[in-house]
C-alpha atoms as a PDB file:
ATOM      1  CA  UNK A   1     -43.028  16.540  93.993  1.00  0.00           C
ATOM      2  CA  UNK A   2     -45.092  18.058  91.038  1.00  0.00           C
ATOM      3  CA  UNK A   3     -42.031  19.943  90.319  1.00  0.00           C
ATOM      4  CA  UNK A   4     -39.692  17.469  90.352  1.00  0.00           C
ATOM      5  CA  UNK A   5     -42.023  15.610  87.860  1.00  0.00           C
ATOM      6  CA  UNK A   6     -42.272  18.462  85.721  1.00  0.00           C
ATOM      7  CA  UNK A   7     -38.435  18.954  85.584  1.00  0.00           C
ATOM      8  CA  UNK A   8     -37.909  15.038  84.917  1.00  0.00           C
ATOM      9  CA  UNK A   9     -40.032  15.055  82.096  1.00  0.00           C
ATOM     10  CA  UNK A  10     -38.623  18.325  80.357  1.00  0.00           C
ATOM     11  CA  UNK A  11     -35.178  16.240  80.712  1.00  0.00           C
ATOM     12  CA  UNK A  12     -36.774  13.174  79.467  1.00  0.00           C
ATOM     13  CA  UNK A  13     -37.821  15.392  76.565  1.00  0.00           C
ATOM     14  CA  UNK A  14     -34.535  16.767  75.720  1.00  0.00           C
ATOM     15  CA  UNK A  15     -32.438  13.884  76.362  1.00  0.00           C
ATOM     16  CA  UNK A  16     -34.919  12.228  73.780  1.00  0.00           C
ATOM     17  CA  UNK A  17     -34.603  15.037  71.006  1.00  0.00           C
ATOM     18  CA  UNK A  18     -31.102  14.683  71.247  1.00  0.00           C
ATOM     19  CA  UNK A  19     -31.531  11.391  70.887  1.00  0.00           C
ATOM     20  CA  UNK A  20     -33.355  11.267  67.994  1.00  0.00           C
ATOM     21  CA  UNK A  21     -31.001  13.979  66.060  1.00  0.00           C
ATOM     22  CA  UNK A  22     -27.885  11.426  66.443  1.00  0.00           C
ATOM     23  CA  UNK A  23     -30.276   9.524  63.546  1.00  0.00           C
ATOM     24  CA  UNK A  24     -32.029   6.938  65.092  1.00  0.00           C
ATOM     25  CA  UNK A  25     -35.691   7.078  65.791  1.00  0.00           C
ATOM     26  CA  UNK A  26     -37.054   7.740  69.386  1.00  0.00           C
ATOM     27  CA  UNK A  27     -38.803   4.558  69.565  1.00  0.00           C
ATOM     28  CA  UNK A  28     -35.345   2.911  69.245  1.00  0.00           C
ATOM     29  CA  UNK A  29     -33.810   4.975  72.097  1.00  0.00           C
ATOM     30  CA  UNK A  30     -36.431   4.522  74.416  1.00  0.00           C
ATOM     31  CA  UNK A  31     -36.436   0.420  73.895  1.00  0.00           C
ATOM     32  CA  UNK A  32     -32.879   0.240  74.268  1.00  0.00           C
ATOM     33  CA  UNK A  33     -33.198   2.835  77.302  1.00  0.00           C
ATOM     34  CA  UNK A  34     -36.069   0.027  78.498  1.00  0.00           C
ATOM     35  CA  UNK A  35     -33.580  -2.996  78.150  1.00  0.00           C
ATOM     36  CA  UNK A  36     -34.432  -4.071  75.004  1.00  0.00           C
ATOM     37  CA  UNK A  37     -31.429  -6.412  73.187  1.00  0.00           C
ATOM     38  CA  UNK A  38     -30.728  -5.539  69.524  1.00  0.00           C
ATOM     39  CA  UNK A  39     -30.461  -9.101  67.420  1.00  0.00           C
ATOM     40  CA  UNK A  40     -29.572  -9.469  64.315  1.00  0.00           C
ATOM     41  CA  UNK A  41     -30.911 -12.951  62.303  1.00  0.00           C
ATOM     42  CA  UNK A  42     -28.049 -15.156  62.060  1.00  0.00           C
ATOM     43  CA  UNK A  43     -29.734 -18.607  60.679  1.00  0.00           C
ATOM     44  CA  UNK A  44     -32.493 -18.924  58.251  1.00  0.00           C
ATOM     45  CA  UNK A  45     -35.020 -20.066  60.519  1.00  0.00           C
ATOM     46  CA  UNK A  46     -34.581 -16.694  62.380  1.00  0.00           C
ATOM     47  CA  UNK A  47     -34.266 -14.689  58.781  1.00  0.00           C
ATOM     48  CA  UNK A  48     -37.506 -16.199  58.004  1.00  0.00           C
ATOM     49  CA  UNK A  49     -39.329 -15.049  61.080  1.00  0.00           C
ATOM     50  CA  UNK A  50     -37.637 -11.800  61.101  1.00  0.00           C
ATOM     51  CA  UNK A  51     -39.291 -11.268  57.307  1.00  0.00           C
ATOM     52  CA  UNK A  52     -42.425 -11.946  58.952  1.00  0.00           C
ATOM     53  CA  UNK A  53     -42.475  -9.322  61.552  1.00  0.00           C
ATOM     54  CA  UNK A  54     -43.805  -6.219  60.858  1.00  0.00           C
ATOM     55  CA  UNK A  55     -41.899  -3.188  60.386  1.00  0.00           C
ATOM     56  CA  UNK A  56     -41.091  -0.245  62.897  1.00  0.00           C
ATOM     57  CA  UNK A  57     -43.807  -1.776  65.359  1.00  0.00           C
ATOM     58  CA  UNK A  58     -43.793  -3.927  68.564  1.00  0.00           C
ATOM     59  CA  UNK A  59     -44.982  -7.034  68.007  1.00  0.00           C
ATOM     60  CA  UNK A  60     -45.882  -9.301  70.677  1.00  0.00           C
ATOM     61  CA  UNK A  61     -44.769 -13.543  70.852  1.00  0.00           C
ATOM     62  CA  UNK A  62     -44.967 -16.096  72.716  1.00  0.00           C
ATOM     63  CA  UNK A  63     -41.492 -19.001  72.409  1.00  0.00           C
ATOM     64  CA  UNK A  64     -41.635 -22.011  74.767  1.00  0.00           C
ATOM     65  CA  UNK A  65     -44.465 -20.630  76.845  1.00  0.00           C
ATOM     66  CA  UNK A  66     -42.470 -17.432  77.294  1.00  0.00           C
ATOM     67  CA  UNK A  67     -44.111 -13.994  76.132  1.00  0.00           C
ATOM     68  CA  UNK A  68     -41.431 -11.874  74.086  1.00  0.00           C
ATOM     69  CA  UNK A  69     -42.397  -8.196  72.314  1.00  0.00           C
ATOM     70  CA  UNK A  70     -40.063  -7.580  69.170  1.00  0.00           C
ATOM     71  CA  UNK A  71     -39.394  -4.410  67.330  1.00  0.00           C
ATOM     72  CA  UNK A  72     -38.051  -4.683  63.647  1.00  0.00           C
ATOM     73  CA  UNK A  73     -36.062  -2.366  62.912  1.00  0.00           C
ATOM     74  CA  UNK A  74     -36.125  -2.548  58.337  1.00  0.00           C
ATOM     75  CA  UNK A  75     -33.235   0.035  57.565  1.00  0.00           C
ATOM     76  CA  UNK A  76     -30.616  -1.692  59.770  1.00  0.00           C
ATOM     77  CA  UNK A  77     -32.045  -5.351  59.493  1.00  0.00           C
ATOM     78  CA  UNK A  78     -31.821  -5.815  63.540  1.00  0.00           C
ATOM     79  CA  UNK A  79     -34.942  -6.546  65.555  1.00  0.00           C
ATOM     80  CA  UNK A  80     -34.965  -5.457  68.930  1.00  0.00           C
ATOM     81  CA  UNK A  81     -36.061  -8.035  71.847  1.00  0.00           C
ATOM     82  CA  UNK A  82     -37.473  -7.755  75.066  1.00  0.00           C
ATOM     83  CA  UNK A  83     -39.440  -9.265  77.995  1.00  0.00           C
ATOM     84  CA  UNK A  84     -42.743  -8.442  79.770  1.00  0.00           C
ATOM     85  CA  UNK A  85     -40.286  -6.170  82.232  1.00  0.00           C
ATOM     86  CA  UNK A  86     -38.885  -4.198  79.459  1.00  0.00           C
ATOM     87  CA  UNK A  87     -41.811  -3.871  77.452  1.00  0.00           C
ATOM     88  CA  UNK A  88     -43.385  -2.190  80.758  1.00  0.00           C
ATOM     89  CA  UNK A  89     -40.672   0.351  80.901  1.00  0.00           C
ATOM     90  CA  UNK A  90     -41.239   0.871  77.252  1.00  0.00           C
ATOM     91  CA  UNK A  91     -44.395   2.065  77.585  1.00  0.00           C
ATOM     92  CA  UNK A  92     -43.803   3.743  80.738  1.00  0.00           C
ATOM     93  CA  UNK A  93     -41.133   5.942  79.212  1.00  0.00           C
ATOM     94  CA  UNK A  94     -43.961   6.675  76.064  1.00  0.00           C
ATOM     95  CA  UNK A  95     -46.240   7.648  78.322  1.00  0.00           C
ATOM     96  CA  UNK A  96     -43.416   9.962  80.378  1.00  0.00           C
ATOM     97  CA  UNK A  97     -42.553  11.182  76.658  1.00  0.00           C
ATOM     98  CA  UNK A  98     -46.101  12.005  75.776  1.00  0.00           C
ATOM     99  CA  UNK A  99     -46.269  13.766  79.243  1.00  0.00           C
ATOM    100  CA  UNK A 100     -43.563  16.082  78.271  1.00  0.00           C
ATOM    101  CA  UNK A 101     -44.403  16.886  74.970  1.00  0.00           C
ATOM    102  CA  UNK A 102     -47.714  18.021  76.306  1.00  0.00           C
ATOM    103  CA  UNK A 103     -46.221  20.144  78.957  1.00  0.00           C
ATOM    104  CA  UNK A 104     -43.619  21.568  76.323  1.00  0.00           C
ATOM    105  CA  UNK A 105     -46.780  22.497  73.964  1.00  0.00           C
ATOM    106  CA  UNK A 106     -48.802  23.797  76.893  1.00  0.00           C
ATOM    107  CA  UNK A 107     -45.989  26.495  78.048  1.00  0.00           C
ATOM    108  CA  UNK A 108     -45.759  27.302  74.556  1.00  0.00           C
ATOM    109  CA  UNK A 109     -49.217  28.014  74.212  1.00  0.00           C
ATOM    110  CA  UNK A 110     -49.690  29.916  77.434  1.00  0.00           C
ATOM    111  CA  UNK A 111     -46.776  31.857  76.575  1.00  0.00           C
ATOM    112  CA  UNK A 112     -48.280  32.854  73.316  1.00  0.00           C
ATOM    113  CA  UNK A 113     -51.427  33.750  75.075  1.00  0.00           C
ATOM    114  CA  UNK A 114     -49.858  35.817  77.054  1.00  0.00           C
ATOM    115  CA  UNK A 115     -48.099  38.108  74.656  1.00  0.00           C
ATOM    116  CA  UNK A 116     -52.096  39.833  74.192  1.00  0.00           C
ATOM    117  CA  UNK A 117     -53.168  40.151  77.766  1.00  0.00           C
ATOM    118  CA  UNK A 118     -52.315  42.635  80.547  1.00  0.00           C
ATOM    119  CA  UNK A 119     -52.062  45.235  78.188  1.00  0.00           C
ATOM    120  CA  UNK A 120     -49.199  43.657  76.171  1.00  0.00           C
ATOM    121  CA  UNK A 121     -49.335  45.383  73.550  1.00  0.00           C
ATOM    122  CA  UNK A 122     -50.345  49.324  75.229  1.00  0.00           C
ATOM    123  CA  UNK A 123     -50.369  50.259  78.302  1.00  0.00           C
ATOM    124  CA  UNK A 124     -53.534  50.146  80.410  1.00  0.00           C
ATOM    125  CA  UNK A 125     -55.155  52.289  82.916  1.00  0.00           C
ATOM    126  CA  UNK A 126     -58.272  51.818  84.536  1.00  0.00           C
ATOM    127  CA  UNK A 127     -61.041  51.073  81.963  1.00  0.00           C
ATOM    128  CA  UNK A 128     -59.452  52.372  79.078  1.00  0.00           C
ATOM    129  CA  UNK A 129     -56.716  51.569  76.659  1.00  0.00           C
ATOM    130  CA  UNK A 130     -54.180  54.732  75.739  1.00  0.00           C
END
């Protein structure tokens, strides 16, 4: 199971940084990947609002007693919209993202550490170094 984990999130990772070099942002990928709805203002009233909302974060709402998170996206003047369900796989693939990332920097640093033990660099026998 660990390994299956492991393998997931090294996928996750890729898939994501090939994502992001198409030219849109991660966070972007990962809402649509969550269900998130890309809206664009179409009447003042939502033009208005959409000024209001702060850039490049999620920003929690509440419409009619319903809760809505909403991600405003400045460069291509969309917002992206979502419920409580996709906000939850939102941050469940950030965390799974985060996971990777880690993993990817810990191999990387174990594999640098490695290069100067064991006798890496001469060979070794018994207590001394030749």
């Amino acid at each position: 199971m660990k390994n299956f984990l492991f393998l997931f999130s090294l996928l996750t990772a890729a898939f994501l940084s090939g994502c992001a070099s198409t030219g849109s942002s991660s966070t972007e990928q990962m809402l649509s990947a969550a269900g998130f709805r890309i809206k664009s203002p179409e009447t003042p009233e939502q033009q208005k609002i959409f000024d209001q909302l702060p850039a490049y974060k999620v920003h929690r709402g509440t419409h009619d007693g319903k809760v809505f998170y909403a991600y405003k996206d400045e460069a291509q003047r969309v917002a992206f919209i979502g419920s409580e369900k996709e906000y939850q796989k939102y941050q469940e693939l950030a965390v799974q993202r985060r996971i990777a990332q880690d993993q990817v920097m810990a191999a990387q640093m174990n594999r640098e550490m490695a290069y100067g033990w064991y006798g890496a660099y001469r060979p070794y026998y018994g207590r001394f170094y030749y």
